[in-house]
C-alpha atoms as a PDB file:
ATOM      1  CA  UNK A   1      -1.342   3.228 -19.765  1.00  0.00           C
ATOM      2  CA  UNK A   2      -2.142   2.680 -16.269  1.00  0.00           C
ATOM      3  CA  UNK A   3      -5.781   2.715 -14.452  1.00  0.00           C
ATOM      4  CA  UNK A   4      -7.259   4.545 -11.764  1.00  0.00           C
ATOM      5  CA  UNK A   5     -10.498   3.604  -9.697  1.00  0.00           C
ATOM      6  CA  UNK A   6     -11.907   5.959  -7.513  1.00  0.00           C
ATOM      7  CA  UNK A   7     -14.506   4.499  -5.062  1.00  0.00           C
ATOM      8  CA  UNK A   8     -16.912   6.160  -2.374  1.00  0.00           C
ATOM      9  CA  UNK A   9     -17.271   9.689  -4.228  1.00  0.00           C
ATOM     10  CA  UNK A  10     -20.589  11.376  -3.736  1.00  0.00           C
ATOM     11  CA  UNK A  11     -23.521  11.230  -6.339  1.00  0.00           C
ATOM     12  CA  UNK A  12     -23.125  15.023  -5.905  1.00  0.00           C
ATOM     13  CA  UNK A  13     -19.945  15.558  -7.312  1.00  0.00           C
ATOM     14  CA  UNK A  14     -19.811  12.802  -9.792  1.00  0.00           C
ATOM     15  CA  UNK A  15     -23.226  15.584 -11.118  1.00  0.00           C
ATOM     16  CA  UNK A  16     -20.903  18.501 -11.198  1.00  0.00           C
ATOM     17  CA  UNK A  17     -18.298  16.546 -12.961  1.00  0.00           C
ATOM     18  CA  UNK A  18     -20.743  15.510 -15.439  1.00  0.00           C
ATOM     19  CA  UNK A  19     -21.975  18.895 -15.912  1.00  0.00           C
ATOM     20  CA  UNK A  20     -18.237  20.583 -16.034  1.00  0.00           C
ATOM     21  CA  UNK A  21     -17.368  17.279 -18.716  1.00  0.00           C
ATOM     22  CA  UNK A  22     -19.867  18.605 -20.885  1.00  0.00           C
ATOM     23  CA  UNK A  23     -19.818  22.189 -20.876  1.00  0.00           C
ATOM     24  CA  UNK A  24     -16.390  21.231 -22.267  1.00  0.00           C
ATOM     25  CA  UNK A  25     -17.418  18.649 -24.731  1.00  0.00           C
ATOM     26  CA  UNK A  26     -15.914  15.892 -23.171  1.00  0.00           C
ATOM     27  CA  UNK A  27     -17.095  12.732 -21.770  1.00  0.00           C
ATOM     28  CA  UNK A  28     -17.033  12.340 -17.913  1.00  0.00           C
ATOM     29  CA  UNK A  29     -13.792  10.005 -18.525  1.00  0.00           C
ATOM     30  CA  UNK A  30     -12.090  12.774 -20.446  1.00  0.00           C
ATOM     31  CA  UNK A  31     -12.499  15.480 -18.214  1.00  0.00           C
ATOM     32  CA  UNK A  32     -11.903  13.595 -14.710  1.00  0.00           C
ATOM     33  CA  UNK A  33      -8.208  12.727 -16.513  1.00  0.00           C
ATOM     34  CA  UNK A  34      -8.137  16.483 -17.516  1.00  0.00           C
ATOM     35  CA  UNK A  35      -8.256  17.240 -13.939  1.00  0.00           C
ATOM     36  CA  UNK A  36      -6.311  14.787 -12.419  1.00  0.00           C
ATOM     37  CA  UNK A  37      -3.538  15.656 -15.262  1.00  0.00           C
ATOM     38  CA  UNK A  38      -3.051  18.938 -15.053  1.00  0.00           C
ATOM     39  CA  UNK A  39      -3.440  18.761 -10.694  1.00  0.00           C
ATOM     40  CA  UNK A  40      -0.283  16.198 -11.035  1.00  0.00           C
ATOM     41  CA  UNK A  41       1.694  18.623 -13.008  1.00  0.00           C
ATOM     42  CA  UNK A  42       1.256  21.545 -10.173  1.00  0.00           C
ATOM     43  CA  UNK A  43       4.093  21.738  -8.043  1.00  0.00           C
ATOM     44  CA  UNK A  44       4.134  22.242  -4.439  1.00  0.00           C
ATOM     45  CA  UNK A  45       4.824  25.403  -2.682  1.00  0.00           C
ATOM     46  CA  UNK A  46       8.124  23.755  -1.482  1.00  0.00           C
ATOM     47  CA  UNK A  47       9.231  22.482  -4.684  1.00  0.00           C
ATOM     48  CA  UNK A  48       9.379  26.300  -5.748  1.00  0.00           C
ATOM     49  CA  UNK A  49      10.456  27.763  -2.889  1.00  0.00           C
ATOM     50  CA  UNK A  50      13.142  25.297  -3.358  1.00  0.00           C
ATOM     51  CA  UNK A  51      13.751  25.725  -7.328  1.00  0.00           C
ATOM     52  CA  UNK A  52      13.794  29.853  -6.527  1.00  0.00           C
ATOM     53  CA  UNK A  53      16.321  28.986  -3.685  1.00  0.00           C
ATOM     54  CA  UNK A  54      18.794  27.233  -6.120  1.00  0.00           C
ATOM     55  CA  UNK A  55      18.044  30.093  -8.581  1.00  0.00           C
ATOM     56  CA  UNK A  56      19.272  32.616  -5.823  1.00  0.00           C
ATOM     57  CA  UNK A  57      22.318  30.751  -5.515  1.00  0.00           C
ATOM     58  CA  UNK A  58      23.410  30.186  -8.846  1.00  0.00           C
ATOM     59  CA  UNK A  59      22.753  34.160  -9.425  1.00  0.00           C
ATOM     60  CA  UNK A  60      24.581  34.995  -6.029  1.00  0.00           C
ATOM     61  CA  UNK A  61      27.949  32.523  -7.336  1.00  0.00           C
ATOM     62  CA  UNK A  62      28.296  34.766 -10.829  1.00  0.00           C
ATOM     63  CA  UNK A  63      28.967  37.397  -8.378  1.00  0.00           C
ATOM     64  CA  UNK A  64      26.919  40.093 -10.253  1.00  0.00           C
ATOM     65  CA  UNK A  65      24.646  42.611  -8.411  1.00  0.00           C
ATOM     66  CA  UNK A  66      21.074  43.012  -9.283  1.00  0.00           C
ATOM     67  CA  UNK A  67      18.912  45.941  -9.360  1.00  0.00           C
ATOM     68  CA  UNK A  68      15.996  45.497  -6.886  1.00  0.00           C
ATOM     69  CA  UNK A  69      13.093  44.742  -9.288  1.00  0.00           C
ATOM     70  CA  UNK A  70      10.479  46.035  -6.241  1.00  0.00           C
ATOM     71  CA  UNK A  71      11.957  49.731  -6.541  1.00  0.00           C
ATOM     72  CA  UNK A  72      12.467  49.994 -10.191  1.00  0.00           C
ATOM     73  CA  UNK A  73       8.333  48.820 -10.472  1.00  0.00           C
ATOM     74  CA  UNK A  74       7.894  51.561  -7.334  1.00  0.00           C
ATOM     75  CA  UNK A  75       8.974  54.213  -9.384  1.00  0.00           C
ATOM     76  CA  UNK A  76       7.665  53.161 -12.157  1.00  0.00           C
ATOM     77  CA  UNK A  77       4.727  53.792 -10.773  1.00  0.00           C
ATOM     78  CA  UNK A  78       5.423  57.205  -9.446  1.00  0.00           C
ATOM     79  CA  UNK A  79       5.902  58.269 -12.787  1.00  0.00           C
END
């Protein structure tokens, strides 16, 4: 499993990580990889405007029409 050192981080926030790491019952270690896990799985704005792109496309090529979603929630709400 590979390392990570992080250098030069404020006394500040190494405080609130302390604090967070144990309002979770974790140790500072555990919740630092927490963070740093779950911030690696987030994808960018791009990636999904990409992944909705190549969604639109494989929907357009089956040549089906859709029902706009927006209008059927509009009156929806009207009712």
């Amino acid at each position: 499993m590979a390392q990570l050192l992080v250098r030069g981080l404020e006394t500040e926030t190494v405080e609130r990580l302390k604090q967070r790491a144990s309002r979770h019952h974790r140790s500072l270690q555990g919740e630092a990889k927490l963070i740093l896990e779950q911030a690696a799985q987030k994808i960018s704005i791009e990636e999904s405007r990409t992944i909705a792109e190549r969604i639109r496309k494989k929907l357009a090529a089956t040549g089906k029409t859709f029902s706009d979603s927006a209008e059927l929630i509009r009156e929806d709400r009207e009712r």
